[in-house]
C-alpha atoms as a PDB file:
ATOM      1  CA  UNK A   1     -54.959-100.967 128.371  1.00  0.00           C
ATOM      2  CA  UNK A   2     -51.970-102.114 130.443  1.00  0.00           C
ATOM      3  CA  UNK A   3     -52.642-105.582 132.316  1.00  0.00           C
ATOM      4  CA  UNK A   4     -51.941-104.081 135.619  1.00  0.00           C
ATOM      5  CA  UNK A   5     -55.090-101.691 134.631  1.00  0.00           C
ATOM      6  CA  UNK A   6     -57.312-104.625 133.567  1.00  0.00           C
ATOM      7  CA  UNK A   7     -55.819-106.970 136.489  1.00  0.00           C
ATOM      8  CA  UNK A   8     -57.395-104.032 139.255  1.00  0.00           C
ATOM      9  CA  UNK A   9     -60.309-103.346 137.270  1.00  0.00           C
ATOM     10  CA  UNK A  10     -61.417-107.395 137.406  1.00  0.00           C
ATOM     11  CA  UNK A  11     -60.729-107.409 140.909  1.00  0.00           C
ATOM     12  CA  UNK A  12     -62.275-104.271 141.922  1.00  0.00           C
ATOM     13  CA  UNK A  13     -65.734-105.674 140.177  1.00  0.00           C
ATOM     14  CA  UNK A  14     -64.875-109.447 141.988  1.00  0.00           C
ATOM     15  CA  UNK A  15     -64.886-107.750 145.141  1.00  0.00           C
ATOM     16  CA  UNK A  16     -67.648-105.294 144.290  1.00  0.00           C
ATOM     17  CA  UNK A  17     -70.052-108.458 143.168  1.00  0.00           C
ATOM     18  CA  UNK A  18     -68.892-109.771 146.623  1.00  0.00           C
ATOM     19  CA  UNK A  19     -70.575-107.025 148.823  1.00  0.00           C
ATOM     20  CA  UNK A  20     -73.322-107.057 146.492  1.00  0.00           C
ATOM     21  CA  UNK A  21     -74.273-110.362 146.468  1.00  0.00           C
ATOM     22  CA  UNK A  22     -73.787-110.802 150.411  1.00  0.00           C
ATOM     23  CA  UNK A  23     -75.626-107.116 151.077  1.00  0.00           C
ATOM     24  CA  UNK A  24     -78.716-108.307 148.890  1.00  0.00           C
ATOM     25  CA  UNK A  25     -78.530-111.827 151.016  1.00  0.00           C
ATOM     26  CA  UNK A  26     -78.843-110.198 154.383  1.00  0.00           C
ATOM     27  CA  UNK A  27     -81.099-107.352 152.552  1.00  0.00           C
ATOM     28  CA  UNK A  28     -79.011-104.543 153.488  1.00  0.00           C
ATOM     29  CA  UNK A  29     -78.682-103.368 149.850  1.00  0.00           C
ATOM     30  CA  UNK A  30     -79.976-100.010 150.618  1.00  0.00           C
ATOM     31  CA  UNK A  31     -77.998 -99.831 153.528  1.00  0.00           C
ATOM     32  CA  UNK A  32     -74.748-100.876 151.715  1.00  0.00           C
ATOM     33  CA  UNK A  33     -75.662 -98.619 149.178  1.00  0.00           C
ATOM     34  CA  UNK A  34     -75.744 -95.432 151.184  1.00  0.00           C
ATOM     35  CA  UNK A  35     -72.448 -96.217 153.322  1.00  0.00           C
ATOM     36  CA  UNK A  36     -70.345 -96.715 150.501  1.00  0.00           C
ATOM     37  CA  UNK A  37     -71.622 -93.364 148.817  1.00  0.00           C
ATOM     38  CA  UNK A  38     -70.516 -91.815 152.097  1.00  0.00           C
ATOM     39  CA  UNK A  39     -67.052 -93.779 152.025  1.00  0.00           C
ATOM     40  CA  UNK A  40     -66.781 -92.390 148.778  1.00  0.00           C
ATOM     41  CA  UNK A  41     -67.416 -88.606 149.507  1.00  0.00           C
ATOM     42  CA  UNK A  42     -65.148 -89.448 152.234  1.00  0.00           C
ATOM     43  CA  UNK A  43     -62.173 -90.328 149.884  1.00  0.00           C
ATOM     44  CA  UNK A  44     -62.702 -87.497 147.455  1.00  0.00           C
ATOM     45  CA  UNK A  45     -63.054 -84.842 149.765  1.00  0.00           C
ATOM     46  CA  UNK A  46     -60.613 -85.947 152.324  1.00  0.00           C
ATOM     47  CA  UNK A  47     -56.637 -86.534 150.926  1.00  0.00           C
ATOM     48  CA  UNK A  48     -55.504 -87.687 154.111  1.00  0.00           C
ATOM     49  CA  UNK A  49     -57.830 -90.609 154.637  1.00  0.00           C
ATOM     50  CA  UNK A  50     -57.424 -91.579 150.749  1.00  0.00           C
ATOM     51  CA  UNK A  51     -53.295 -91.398 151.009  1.00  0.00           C
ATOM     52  CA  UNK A  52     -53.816 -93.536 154.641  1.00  0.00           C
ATOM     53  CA  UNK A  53     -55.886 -96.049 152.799  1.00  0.00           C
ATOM     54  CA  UNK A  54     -53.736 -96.418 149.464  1.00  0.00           C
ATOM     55  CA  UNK A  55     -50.419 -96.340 151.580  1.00  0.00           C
ATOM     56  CA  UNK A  56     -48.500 -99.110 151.785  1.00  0.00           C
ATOM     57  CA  UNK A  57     -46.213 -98.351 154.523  1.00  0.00           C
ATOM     58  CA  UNK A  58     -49.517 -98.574 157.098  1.00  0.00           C
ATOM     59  CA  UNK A  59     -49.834-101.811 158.054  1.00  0.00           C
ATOM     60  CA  UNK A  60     -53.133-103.943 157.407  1.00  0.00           C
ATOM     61  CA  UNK A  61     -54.239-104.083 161.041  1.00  0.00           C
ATOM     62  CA  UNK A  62     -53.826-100.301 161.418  1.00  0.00           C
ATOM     63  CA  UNK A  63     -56.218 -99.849 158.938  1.00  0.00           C
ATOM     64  CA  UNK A  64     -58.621-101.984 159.773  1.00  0.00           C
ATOM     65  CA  UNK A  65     -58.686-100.402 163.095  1.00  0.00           C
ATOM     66  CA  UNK A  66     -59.155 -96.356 161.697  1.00  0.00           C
ATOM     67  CA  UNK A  67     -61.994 -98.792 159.314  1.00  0.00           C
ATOM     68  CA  UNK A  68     -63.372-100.249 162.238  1.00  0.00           C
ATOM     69  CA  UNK A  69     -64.236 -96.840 164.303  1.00  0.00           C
ATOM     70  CA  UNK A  70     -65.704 -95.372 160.963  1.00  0.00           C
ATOM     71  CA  UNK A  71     -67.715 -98.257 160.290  1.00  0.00           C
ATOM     72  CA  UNK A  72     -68.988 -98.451 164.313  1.00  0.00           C
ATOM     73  CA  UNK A  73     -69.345 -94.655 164.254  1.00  0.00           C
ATOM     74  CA  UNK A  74     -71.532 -94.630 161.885  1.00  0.00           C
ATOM     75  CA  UNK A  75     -73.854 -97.733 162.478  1.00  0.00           C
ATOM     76  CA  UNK A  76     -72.519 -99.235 159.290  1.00  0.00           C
ATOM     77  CA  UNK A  77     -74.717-102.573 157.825  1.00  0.00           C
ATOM     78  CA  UNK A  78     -73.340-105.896 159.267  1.00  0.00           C
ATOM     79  CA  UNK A  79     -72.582-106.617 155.513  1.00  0.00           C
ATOM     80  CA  UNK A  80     -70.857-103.476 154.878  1.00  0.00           C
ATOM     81  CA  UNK A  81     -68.388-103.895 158.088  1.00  0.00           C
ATOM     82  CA  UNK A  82     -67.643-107.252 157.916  1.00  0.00           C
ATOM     83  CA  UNK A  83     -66.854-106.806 153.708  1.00  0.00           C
ATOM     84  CA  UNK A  84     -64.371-103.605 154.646  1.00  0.00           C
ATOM     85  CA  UNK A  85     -62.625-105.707 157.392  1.00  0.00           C
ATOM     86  CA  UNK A  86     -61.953-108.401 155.325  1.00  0.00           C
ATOM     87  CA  UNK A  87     -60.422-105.948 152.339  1.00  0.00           C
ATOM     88  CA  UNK A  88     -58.538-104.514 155.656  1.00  0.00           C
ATOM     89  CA  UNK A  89     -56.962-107.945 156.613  1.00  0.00           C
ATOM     90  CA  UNK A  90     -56.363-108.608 152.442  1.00  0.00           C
ATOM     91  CA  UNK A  91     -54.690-105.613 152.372  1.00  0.00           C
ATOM     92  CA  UNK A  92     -57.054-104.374 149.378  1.00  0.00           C
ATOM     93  CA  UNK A  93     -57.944-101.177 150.337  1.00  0.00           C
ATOM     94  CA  UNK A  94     -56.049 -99.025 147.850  1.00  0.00           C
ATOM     95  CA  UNK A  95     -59.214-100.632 145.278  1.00  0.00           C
ATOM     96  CA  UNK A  96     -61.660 -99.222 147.618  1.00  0.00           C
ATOM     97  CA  UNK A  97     -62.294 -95.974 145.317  1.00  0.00           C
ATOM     98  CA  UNK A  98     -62.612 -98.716 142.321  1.00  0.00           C
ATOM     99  CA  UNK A  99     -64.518-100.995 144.100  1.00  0.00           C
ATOM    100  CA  UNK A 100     -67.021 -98.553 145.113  1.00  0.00           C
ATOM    101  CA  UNK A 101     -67.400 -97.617 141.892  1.00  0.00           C
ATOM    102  CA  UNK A 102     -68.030-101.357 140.939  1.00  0.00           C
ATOM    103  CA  UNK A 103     -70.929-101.285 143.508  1.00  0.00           C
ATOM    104  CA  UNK A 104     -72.936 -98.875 142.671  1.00  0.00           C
ATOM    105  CA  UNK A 105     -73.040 -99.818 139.010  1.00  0.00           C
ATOM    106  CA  UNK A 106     -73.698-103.255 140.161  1.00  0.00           C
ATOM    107  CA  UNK A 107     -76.835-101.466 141.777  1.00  0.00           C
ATOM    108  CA  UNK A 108     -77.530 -98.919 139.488  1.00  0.00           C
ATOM    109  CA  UNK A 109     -78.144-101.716 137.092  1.00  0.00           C
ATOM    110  CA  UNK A 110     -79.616-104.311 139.307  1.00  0.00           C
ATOM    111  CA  UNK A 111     -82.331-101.487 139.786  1.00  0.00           C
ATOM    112  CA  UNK A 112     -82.937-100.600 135.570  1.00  0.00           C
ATOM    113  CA  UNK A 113     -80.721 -97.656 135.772  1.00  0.00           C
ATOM    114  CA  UNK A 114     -78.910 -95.510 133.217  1.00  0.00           C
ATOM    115  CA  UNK A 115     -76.102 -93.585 134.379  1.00  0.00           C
ATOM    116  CA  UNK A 116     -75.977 -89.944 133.463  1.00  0.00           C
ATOM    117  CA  UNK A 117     -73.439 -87.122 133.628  1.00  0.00           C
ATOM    118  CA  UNK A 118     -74.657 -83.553 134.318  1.00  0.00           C
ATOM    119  CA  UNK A 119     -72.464 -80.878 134.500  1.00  0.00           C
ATOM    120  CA  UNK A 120     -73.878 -77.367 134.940  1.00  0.00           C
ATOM    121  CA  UNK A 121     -72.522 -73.662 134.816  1.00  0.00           C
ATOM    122  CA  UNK A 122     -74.099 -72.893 138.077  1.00  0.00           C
ATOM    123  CA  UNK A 123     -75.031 -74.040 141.135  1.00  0.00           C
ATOM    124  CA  UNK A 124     -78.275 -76.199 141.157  1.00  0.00           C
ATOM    125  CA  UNK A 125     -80.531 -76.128 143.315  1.00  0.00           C
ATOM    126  CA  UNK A 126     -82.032 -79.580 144.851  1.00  0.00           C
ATOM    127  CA  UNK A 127     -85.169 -78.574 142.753  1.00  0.00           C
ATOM    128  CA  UNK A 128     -83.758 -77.590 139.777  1.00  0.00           C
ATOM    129  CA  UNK A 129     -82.097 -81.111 140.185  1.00  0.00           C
ATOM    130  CA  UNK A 130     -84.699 -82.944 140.036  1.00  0.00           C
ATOM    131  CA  UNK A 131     -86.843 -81.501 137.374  1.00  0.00           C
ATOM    132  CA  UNK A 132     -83.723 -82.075 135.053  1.00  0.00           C
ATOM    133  CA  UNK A 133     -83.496 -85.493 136.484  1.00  0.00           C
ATOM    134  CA  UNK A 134     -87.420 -86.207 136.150  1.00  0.00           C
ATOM    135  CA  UNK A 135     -87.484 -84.426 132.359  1.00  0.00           C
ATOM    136  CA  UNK A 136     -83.744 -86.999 131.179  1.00  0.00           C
ATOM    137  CA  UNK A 137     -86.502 -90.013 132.686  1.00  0.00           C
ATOM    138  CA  UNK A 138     -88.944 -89.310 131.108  1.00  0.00           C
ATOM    139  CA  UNK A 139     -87.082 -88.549 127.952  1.00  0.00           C
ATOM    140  CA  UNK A 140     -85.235 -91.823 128.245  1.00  0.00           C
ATOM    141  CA  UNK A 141     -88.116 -93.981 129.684  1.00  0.00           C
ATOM    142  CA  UNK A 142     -85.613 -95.261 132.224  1.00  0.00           C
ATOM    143  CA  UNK A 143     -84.727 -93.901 135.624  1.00  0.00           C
ATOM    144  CA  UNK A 144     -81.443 -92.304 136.163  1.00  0.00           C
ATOM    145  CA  UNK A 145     -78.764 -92.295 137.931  1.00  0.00           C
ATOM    146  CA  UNK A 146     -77.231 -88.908 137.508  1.00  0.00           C
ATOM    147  CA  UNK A 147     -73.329 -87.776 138.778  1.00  0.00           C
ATOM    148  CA  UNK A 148     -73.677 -84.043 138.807  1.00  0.00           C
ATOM    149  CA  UNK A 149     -70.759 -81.549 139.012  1.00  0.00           C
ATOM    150  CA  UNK A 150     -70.693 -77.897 138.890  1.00  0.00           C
ATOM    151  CA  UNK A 151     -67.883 -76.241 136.917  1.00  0.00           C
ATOM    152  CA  UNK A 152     -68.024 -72.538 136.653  1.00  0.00           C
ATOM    153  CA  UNK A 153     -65.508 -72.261 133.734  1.00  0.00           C
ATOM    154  CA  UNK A 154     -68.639 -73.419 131.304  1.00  0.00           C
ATOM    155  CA  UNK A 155     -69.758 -69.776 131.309  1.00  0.00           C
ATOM    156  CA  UNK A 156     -73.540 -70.356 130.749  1.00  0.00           C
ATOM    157  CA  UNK A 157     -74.923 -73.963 130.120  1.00  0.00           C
ATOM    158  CA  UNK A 158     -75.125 -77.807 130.679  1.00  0.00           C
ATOM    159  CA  UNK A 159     -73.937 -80.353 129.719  1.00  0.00           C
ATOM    160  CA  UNK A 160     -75.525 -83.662 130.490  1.00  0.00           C
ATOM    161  CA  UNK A 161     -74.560 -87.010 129.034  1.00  0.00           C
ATOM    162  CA  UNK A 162     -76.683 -90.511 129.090  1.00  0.00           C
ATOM    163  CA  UNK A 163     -74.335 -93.437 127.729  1.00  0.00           C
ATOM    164  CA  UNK A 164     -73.171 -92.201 124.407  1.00  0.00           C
ATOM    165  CA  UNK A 165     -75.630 -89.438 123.949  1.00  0.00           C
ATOM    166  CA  UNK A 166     -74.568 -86.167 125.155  1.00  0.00           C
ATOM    167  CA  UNK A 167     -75.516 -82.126 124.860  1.00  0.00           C
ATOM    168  CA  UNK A 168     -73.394 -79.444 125.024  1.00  0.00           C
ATOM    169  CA  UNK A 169     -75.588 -75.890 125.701  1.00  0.00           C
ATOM    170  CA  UNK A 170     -71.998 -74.650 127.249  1.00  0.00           C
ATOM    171  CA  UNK A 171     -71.426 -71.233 126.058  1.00  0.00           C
ATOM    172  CA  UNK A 172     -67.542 -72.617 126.673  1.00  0.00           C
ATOM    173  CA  UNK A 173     -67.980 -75.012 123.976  1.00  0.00           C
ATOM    174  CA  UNK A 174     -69.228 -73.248 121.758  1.00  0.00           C
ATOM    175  CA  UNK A 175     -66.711 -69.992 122.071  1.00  0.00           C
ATOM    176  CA  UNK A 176     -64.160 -72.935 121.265  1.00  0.00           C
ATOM    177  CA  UNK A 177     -66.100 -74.175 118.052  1.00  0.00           C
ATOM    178  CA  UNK A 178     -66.100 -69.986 116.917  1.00  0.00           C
ATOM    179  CA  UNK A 179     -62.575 -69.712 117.879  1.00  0.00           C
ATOM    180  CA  UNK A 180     -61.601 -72.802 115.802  1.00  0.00           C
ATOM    181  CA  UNK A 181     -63.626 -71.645 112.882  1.00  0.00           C
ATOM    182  CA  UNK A 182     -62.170 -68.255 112.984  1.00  0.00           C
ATOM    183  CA  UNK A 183     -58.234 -69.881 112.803  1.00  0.00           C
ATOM    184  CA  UNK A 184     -59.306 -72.166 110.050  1.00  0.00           C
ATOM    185  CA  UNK A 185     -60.477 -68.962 108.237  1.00  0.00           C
END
């Protein structure tokens, strides 16, 4: 792991343990937590506002403005809105995606959590969602905090991992364990 690697991952979870400790203070922690999911959908599914943010030809002030209509917009938390103008002014917003991430694991384990990967073959429905989510808790005794993603390509299937325990129903998967078997043959 390169230093420069290590160097953003410390200060993405420095910053992250900053809006976490100050959200929890003011007890805004559920408040926090849903606006920075929503920041976060916002930088996956929109290039534009993730190449604005990580750009460093925009100056600091311009970006604390666009930050400052999205976070008045949308009635952001006191904690939340003062913690993304400061990482405006500090010019730290191209670890916003990283310190996101840092967040919610702070929460997710502040709250007993296990993360949990679920990737399925087809669409889910929110039902379908939650009995998998409900049968994984009970299974694991814990509750979860499950990233789910649907990818077509797996044919038929899951595939659902909880820290280093993982399943692979995938029809995909397996057509590659046949096809390896069959050029080994």
């Amino acid at each position: 792991m390169s230093s420069k690697s290590t160097f953003s991952n410390a200060t993405s979870k420095s910053y992250a343990l900053a809006l976490f400790e100050t959200s929890k203070e003011r007890n805004e922690l559920d408040n926090a937590e849903n606006e920075m999911k929503s920041l976060h959908q916002l930088l996956k599914s929109n290039p534009d506002f993730e190449d604005f943010i990580i750009s460093p030809t925009v100056s600091p002030d311009d970006k604390k403005n666009v930050i400052d209509k999205i976070t008045n917009q949308n009635n952001f938390s006191k904690s939340s809105k003062d913690f993304l103008g400061f990482i405006s002014i500090k010019n730290r917003l191209f670890f916003l995606s990283k310190i996101i991430d840092s967040f919610l694991n702070l929460l997710s384990k502040s709250k007993g959590e296990l993360k949990a990967k679920l990737i399925s073959s087809k669409e889910l429905s929110k039902e379908e969602h939650k009995n998998i989510e409900s049968e994984l808790s009970k299974n694991f005794k814990s509750n979860l905090n499950i990233e789910y993603k649907y990818d077509p390509s797996l044919i038929a299937g899951l595939i659902i991992q909880v820290g280093s325990i993982m399943v692979d129903t995938s029809i995909k998967s397996k057509l590659k364990i046949l096809e390896t078997k069959m050029v080994d043959a």
